[in-house]
PDB file of N, CA and C in Angstrom:
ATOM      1  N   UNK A   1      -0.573   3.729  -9.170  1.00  0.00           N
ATOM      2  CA  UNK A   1      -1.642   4.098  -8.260  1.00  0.00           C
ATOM      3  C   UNK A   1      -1.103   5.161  -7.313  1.00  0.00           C
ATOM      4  N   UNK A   2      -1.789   5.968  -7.614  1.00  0.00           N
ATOM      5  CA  UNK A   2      -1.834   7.219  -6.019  1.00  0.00           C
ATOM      6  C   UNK A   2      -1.990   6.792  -4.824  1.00  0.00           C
ATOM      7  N   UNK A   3      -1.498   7.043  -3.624  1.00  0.00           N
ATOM      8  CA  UNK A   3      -2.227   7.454  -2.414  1.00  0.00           C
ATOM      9  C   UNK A   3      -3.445   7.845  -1.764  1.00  0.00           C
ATOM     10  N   UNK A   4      -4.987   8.254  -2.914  1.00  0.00           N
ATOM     11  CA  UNK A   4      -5.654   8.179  -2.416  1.00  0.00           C
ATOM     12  C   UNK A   4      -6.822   6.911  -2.972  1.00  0.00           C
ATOM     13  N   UNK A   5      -5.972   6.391  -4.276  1.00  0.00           N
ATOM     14  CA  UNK A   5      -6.556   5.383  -4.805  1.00  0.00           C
ATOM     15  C   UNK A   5      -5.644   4.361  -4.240  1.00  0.00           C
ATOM     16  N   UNK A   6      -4.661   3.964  -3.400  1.00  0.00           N
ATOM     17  CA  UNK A   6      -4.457   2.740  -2.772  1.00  0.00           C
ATOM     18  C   UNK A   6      -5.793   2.933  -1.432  1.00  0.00           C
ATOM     19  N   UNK A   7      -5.557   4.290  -0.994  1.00  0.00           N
ATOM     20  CA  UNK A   7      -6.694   4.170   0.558  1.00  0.00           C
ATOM     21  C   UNK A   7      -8.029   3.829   0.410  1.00  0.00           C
ATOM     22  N   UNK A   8      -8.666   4.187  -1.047  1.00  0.00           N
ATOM     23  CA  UNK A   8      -9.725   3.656  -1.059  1.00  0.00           C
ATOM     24  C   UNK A   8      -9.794   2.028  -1.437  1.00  0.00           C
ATOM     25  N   UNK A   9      -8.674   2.019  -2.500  1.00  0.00           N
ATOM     26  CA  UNK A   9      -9.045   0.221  -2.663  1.00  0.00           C
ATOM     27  C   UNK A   9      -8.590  -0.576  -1.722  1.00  0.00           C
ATOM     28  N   UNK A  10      -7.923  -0.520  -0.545  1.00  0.00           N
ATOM     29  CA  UNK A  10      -7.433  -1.217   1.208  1.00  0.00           C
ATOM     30  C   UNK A  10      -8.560  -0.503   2.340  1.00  0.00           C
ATOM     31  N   UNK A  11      -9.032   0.578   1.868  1.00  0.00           N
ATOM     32  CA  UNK A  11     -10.076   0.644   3.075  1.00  0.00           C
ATOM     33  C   UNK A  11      -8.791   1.046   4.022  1.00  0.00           C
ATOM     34  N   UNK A  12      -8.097   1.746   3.527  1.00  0.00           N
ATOM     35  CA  UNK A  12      -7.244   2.375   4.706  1.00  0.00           C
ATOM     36  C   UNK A  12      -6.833   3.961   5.002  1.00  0.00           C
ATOM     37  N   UNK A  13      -6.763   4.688   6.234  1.00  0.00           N
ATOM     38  CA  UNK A  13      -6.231   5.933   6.210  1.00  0.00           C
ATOM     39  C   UNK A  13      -5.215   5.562   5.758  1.00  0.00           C
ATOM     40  N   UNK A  14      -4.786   7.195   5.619  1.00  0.00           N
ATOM     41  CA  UNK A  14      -3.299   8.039   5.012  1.00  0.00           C
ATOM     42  C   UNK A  14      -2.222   7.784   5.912  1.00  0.00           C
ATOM     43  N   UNK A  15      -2.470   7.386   7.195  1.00  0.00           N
ATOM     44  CA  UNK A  15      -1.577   7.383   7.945  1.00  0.00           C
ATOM     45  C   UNK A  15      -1.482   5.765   8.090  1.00  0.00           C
ATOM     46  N   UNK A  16      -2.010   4.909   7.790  1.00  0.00           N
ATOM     47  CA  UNK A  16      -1.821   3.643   7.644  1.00  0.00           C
ATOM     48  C   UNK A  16      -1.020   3.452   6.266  1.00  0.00           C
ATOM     49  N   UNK A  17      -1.456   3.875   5.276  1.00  0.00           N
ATOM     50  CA  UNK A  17      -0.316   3.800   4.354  1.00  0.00           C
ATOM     51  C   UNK A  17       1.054   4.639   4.265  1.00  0.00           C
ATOM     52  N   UNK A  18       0.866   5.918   5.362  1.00  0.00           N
ATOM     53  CA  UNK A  18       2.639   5.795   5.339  1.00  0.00           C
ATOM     54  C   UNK A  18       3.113   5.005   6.584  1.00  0.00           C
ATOM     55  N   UNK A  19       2.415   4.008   7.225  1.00  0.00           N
ATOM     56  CA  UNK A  19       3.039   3.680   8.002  1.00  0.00           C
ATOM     57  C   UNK A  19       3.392   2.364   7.088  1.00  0.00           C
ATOM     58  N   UNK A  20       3.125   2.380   6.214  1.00  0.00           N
ATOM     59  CA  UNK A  20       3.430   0.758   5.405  1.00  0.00           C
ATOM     60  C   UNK A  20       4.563   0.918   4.237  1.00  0.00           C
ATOM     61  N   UNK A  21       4.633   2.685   4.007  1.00  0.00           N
ATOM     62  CA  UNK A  21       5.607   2.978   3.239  1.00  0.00           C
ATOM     63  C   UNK A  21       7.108   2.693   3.913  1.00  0.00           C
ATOM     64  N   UNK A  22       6.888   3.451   5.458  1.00  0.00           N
ATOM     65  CA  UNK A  22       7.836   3.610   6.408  1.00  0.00           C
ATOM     66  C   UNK A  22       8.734   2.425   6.622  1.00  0.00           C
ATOM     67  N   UNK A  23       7.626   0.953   6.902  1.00  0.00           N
ATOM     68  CA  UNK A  23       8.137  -0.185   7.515  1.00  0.00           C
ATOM     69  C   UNK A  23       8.763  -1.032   6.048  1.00  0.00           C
ATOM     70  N   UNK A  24       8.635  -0.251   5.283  1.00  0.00           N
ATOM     71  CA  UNK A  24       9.129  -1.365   3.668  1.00  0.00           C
ATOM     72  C   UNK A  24       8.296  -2.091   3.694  1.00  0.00           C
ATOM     73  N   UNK A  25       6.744  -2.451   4.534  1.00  0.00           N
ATOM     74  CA  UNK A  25       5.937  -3.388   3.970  1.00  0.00           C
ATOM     75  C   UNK A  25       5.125  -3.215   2.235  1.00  0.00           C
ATOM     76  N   UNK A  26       5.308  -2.037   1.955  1.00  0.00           N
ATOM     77  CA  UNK A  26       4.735  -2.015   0.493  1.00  0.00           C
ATOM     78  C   UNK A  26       5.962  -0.984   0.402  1.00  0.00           C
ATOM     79  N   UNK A  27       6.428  -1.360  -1.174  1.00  0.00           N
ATOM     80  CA  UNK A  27       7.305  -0.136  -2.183  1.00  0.00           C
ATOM     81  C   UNK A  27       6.579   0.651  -2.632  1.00  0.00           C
ATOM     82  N   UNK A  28       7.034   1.475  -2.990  1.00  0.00           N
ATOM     83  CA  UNK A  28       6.389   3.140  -3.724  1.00  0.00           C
ATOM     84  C   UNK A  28       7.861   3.780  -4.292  1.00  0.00           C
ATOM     85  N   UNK A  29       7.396   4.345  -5.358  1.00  0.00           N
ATOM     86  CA  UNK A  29       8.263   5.601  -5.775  1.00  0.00           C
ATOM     87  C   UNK A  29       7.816   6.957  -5.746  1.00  0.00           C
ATOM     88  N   UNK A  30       8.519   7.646  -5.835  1.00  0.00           N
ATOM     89  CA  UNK A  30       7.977   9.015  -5.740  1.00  0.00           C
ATOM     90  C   UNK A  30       8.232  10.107  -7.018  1.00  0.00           C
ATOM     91  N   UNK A  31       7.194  11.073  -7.396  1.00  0.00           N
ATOM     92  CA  UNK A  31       7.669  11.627  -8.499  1.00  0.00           C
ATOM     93  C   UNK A  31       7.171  13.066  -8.025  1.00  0.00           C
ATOM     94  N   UNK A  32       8.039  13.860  -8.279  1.00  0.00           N
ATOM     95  CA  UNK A  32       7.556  15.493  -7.677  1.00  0.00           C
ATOM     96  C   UNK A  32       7.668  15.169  -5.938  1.00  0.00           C
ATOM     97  N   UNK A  33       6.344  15.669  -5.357  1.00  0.00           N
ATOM     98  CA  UNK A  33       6.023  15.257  -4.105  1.00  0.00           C
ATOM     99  C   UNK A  33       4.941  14.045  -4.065  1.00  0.00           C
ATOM    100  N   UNK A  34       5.059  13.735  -4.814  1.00  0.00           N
ATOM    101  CA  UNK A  34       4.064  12.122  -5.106  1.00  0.00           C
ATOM    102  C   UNK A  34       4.114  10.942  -4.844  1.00  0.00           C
ATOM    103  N   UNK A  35       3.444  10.429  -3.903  1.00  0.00           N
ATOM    104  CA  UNK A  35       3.891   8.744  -3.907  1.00  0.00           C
ATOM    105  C   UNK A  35       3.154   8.060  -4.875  1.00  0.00           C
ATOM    106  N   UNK A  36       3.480   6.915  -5.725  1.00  0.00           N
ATOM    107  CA  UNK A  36       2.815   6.186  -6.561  1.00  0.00           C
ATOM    108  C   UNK A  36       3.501   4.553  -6.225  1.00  0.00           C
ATOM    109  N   UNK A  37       2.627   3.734  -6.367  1.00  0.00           N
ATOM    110  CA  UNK A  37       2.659   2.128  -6.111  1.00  0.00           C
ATOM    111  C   UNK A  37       2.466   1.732  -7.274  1.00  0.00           C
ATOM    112  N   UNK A  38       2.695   0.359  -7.553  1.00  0.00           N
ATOM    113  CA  UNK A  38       2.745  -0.519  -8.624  1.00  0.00           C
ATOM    114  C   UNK A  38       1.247  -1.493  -8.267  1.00  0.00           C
ATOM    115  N   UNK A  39       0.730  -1.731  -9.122  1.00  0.00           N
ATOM    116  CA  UNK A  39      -0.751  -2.545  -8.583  1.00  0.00           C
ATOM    117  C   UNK A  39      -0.226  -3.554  -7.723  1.00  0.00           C
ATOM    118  N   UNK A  40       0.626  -4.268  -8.454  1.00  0.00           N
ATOM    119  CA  UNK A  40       1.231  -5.449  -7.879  1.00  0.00           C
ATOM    120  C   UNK A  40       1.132  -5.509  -7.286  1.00  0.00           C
ATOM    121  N   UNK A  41       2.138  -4.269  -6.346  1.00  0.00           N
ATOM    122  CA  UNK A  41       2.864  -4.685  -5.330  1.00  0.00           C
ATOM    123  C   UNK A  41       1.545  -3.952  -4.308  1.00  0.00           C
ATOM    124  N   UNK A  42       0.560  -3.144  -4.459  1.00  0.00           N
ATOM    125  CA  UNK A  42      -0.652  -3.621  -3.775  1.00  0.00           C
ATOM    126  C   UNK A  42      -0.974  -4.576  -3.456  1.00  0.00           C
ATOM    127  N   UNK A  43      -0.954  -5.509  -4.769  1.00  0.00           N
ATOM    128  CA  UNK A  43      -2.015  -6.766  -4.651  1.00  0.00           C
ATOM    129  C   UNK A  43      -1.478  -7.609  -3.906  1.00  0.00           C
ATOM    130  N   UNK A  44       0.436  -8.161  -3.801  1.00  0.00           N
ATOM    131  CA  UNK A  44       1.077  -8.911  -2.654  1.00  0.00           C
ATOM    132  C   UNK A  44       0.860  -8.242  -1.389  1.00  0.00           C
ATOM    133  N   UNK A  45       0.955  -6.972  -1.350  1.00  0.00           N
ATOM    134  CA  UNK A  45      -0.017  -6.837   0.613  1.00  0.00           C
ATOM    135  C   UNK A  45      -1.080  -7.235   0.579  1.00  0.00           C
ATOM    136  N   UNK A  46      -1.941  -7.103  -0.049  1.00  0.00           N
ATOM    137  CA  UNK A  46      -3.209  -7.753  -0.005  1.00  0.00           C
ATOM    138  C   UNK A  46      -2.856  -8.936   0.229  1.00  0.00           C
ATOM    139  N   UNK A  47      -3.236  -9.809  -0.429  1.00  0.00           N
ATOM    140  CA  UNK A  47      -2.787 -11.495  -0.508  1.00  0.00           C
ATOM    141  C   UNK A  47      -2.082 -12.027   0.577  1.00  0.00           C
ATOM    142  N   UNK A  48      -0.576 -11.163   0.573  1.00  0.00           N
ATOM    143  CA  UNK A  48      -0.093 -11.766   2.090  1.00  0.00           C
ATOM    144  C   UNK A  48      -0.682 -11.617   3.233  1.00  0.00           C
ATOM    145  N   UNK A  49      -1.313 -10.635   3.386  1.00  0.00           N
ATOM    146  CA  UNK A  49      -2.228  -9.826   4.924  1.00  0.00           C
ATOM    147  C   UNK A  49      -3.255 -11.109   4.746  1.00  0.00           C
ATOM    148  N   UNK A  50      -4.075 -11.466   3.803  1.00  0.00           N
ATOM    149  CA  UNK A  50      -5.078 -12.159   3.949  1.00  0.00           C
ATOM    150  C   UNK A  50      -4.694 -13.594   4.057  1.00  0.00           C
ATOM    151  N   UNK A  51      -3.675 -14.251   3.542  1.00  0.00           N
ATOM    152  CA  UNK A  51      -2.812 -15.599   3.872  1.00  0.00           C
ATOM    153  C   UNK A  51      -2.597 -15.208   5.073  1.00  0.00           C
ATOM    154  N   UNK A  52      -2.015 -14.533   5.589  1.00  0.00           N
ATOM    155  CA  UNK A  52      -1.871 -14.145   7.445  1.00  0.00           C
ATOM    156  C   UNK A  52      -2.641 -14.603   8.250  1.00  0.00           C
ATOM    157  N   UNK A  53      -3.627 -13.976   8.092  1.00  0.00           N
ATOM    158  CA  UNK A  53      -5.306 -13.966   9.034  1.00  0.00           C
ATOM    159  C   UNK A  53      -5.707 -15.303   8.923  1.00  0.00           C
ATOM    160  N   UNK A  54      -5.799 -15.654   7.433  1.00  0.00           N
ATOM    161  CA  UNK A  54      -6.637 -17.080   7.340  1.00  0.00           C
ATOM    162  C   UNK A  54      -5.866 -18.552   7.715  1.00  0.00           C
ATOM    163  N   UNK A  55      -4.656 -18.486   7.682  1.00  0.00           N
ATOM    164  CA  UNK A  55      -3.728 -19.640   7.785  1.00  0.00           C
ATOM    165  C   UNK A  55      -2.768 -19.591   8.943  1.00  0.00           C
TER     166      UNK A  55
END
């Protein structure tokens, strides 16, 4: 996944996801000048953020 397909599927700016790159809360690799994510490891921020809030 790209950077502008993680922001649309989190409902988040660009600057919220490098601030999540920054803090090691989500991994990414990079190819060229590219960041790319693993679904996964989308889907554990998801999940954990929402175990957060609810519990």
């Amino acid at each position: 996944m790209d950077n502008d397909e993680v922001c649309r599927r989190l409902h988040i700016a660009k600057r919220t996801l490098q601030y999540l790159r920054n803090s090691g809360k989500l991994p990414y690799s990079t190819l060229g000048n590219k960041c790319y994510y693993k679904p996964e490891n989308v889907r554990a921020l998801l999940d954990k953020n929402l175990t957060t809030k609810c519990g």
